[in-house]
Protein backbone atom coordinates (compact mmCIF):
# COMPACT_ATOMS: atom_id res chain seq x y z
CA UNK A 1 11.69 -52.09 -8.63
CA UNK A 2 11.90 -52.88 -5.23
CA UNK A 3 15.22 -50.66 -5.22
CA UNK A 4 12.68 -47.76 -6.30
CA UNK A 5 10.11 -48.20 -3.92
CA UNK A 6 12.38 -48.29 -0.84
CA UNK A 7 13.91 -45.16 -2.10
CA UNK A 8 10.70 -43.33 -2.47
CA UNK A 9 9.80 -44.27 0.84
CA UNK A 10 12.94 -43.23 2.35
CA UNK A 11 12.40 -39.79 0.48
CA UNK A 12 9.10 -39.53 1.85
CA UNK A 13 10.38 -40.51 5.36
CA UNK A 14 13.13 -37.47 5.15
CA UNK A 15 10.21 -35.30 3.93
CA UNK A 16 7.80 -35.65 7.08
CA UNK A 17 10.40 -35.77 9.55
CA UNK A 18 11.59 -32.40 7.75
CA UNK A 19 7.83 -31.12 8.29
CA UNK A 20 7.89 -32.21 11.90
CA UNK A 21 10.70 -30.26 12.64
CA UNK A 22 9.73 -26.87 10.75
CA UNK A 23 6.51 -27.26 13.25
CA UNK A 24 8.10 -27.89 16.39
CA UNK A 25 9.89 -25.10 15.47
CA UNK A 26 6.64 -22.53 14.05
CA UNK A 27 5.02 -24.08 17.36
CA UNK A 28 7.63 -22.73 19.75
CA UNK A 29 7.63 -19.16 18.36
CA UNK A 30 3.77 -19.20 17.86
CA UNK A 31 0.50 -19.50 20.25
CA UNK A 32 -2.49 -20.68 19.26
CA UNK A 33 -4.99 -17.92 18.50
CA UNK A 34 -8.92 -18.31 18.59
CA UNK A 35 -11.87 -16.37 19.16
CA UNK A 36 -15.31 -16.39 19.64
CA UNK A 37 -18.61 -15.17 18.18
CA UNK A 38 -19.04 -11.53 19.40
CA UNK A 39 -15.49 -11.00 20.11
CA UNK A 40 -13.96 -7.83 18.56
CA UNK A 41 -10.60 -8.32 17.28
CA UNK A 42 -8.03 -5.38 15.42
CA UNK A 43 -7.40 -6.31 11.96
CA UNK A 44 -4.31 -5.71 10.17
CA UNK A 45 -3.63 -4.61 6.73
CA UNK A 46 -1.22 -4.47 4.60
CA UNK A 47 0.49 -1.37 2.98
CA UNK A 48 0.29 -0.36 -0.77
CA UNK A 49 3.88 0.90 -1.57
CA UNK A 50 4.03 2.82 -4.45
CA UNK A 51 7.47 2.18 -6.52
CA UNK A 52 8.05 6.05 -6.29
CA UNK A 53 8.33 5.98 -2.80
CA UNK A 54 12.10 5.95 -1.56
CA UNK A 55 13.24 3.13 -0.25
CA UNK A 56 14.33 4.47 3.50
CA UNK A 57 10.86 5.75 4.01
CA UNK A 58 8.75 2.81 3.06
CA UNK A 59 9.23 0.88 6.42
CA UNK A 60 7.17 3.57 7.01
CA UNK A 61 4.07 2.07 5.61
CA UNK A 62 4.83 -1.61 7.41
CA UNK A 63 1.78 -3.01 7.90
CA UNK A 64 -0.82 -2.21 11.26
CA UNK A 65 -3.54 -2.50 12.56
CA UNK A 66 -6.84 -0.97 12.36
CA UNK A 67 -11.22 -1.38 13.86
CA UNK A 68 -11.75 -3.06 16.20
CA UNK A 69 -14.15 -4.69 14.22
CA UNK A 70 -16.97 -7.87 15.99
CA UNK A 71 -16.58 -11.17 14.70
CA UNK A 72 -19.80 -11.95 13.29
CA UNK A 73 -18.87 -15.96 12.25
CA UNK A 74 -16.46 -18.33 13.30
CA UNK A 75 -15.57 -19.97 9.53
CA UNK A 76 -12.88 -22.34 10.86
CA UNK A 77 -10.09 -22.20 13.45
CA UNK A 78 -8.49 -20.09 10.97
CA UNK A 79 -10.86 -18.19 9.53
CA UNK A 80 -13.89 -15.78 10.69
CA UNK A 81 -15.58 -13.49 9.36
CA UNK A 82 -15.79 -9.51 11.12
CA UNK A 83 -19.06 -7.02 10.76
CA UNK A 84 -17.32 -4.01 8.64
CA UNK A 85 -18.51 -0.81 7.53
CA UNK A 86 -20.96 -0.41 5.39
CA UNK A 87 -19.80 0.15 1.91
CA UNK A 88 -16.35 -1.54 2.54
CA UNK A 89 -14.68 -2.84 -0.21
CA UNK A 90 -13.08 -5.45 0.57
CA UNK A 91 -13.93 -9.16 1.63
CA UNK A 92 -14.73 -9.72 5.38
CA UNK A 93 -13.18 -13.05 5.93
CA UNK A 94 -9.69 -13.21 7.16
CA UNK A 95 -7.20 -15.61 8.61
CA UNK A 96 -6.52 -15.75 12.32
CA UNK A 97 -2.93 -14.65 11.85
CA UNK A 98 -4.59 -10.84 10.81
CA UNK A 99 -6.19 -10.65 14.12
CA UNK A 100 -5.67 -9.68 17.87
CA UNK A 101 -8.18 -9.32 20.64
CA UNK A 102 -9.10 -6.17 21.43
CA UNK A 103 -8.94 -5.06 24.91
CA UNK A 104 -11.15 -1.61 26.12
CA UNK A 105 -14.70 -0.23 25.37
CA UNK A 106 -16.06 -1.20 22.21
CA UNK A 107 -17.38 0.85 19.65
CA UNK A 108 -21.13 1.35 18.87
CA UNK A 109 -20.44 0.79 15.32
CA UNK A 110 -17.38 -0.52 13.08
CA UNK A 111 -14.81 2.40 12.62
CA UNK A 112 -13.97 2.82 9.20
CA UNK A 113 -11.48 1.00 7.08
CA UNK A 114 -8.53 3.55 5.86
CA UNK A 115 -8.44 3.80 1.77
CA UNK A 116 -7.86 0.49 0.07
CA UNK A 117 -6.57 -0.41 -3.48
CA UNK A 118 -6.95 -4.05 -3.99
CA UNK A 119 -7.33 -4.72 -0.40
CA UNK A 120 -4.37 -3.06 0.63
CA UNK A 121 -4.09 0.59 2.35
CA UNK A 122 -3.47 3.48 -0.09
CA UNK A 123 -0.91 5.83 0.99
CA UNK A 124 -2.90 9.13 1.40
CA UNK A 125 -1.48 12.43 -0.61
CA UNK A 126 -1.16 15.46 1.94
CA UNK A 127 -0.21 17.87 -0.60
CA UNK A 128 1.19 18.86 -3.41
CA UNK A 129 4.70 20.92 -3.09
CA UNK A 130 5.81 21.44 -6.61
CA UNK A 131 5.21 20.90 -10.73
CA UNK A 132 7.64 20.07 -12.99
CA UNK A 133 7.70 19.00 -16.75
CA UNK A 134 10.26 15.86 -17.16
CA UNK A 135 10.53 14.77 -20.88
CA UNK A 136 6.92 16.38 -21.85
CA UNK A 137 5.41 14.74 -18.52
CA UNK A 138 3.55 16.74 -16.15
CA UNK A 139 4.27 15.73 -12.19
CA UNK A 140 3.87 16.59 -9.33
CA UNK A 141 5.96 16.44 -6.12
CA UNK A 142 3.91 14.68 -3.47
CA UNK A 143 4.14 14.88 0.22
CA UNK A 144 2.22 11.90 1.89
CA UNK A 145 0.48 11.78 5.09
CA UNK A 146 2.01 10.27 7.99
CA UNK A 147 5.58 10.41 6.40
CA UNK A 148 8.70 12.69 6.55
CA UNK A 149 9.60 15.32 4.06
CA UNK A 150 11.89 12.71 2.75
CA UNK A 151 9.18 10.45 1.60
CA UNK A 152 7.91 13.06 -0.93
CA UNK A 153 7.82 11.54 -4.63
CA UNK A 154 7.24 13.01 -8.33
CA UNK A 155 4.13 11.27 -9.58
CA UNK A 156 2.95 11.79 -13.19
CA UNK A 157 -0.31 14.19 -12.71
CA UNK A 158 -2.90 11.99 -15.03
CA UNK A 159 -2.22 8.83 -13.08
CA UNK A 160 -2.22 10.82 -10.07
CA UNK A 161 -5.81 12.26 -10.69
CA UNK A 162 -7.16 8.82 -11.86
CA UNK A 163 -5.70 7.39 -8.34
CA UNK A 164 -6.80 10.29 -5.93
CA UNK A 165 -9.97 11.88 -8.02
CA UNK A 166 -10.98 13.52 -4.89
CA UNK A 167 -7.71 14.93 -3.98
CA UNK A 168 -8.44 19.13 -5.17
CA UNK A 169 -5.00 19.90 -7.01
CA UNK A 170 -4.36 23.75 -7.49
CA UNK A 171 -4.93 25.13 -10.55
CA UNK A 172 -4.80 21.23 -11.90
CA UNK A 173 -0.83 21.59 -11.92
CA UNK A 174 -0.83 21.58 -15.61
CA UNK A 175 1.68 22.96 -17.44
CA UNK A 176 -0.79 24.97 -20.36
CA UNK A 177 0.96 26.99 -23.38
CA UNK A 178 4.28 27.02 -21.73
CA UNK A 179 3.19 28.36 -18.59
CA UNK A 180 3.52 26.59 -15.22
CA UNK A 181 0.12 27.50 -13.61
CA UNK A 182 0.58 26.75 -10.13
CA UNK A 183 3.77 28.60 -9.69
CA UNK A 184 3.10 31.43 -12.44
CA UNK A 185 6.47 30.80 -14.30
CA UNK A 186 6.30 31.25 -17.87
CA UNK A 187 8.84 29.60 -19.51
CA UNK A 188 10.59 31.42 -22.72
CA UNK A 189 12.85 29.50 -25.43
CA UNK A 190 16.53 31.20 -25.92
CA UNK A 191 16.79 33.70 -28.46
CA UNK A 192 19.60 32.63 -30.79
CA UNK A 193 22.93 34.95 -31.48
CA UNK A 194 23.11 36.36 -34.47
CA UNK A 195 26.39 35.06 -35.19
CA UNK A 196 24.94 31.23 -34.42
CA UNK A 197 22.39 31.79 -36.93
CA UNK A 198 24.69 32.80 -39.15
CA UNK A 199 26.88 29.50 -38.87
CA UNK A 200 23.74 27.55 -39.54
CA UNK A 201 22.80 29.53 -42.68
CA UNK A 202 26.25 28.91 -43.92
């Protein structure tokens, strides 16, 4: 028993000293960030990348900054709470690592917050360059704001119009009676030779 406890305690012993190191070395790399009531502060947020996106273009979306917005309560020393827009969606208390004091004239009231899907900015459709039908699925080929050419994806068009409702696609993009309508193309189905319908009668 005794055997046990001194083994626990030496565990616990390796534990904290492990702790005290991974500080030291968070507090060398880190300063100490605080702010006060009144102070306006940018806040960063987080992309959304959707899966369709190619990979060499999402660092792209890396996460920035956006307001300023005023710190209306001080929570904690790692929390506070910012005056946002009206009709923001999204919860107005974040930690002190989101934040950085903002230097310049402030504004007379909170900018707005870019387009947010479960607190996270929405990449923003520019337009749409092309329909296709892929195994009796209607997309579209999007090109995204504030990305290259490269960045442009095929999104299905119903879960595209349930995401961007607002977003005015031409004609719809949909594909009706065999006919592409944005492009005009009507699609026709190969005759058969004579002689291959032959073979299949025989």
């Amino acid at each position: 028993m005794a055997e046990r406890a001194e083994f626990l305690e030496d565990v616990r012993a390796r534990l904290e000293q492990a702790q005290a190191v991974a500080k030291c070395a968070y507090d060398r790399g880190h300063r100490a960030l605080s702010f006060a009531l009144g102070d306006w502060v940018w806040l960063r947020i987080r992309h959304r990348v959707p899966a369709s996106i190619p990979t060499t273009a999402r660092g792209k979306l890396r996460p920035r900054y956006y307001g300023p917005y005023r710190i209306a309560a001080v929570i904690n020393d790692v929390a506070y709470r910012l005056e946002l827009p009206a009709g923001a969606r999204i919860h107005n208390v974040f930690h002190v690592g989101l934040l950085k004091k903002f230097i310049g004239e402030t504004p007379v009231t909170p900018p707005p917050l870019p387009p947010l899907h479960y607190g996270a900015v929405q990449p923003q459709p520019a337009k749409a360059l092309k329909s296709r039908v892929a195994r009796g699925v209607h997309q579209i080929l999007v090109q995204w704001e504030s990305l290259p050419s490269s960045a442009a994806s095929w999104e299905d068009v119903d879960v595209f119009r349930k995401r961007y409702p607002l977003f005015q696609l031409a004609d719809e993009l949909l594909t009706e009676g065999g006919r592409d309508v944005m492009w005009g193309r009507v699609y026709h189905r190969r005759k058969e030779s004579r002689n291959s319908q032959s073979v299949a009668q025989g």
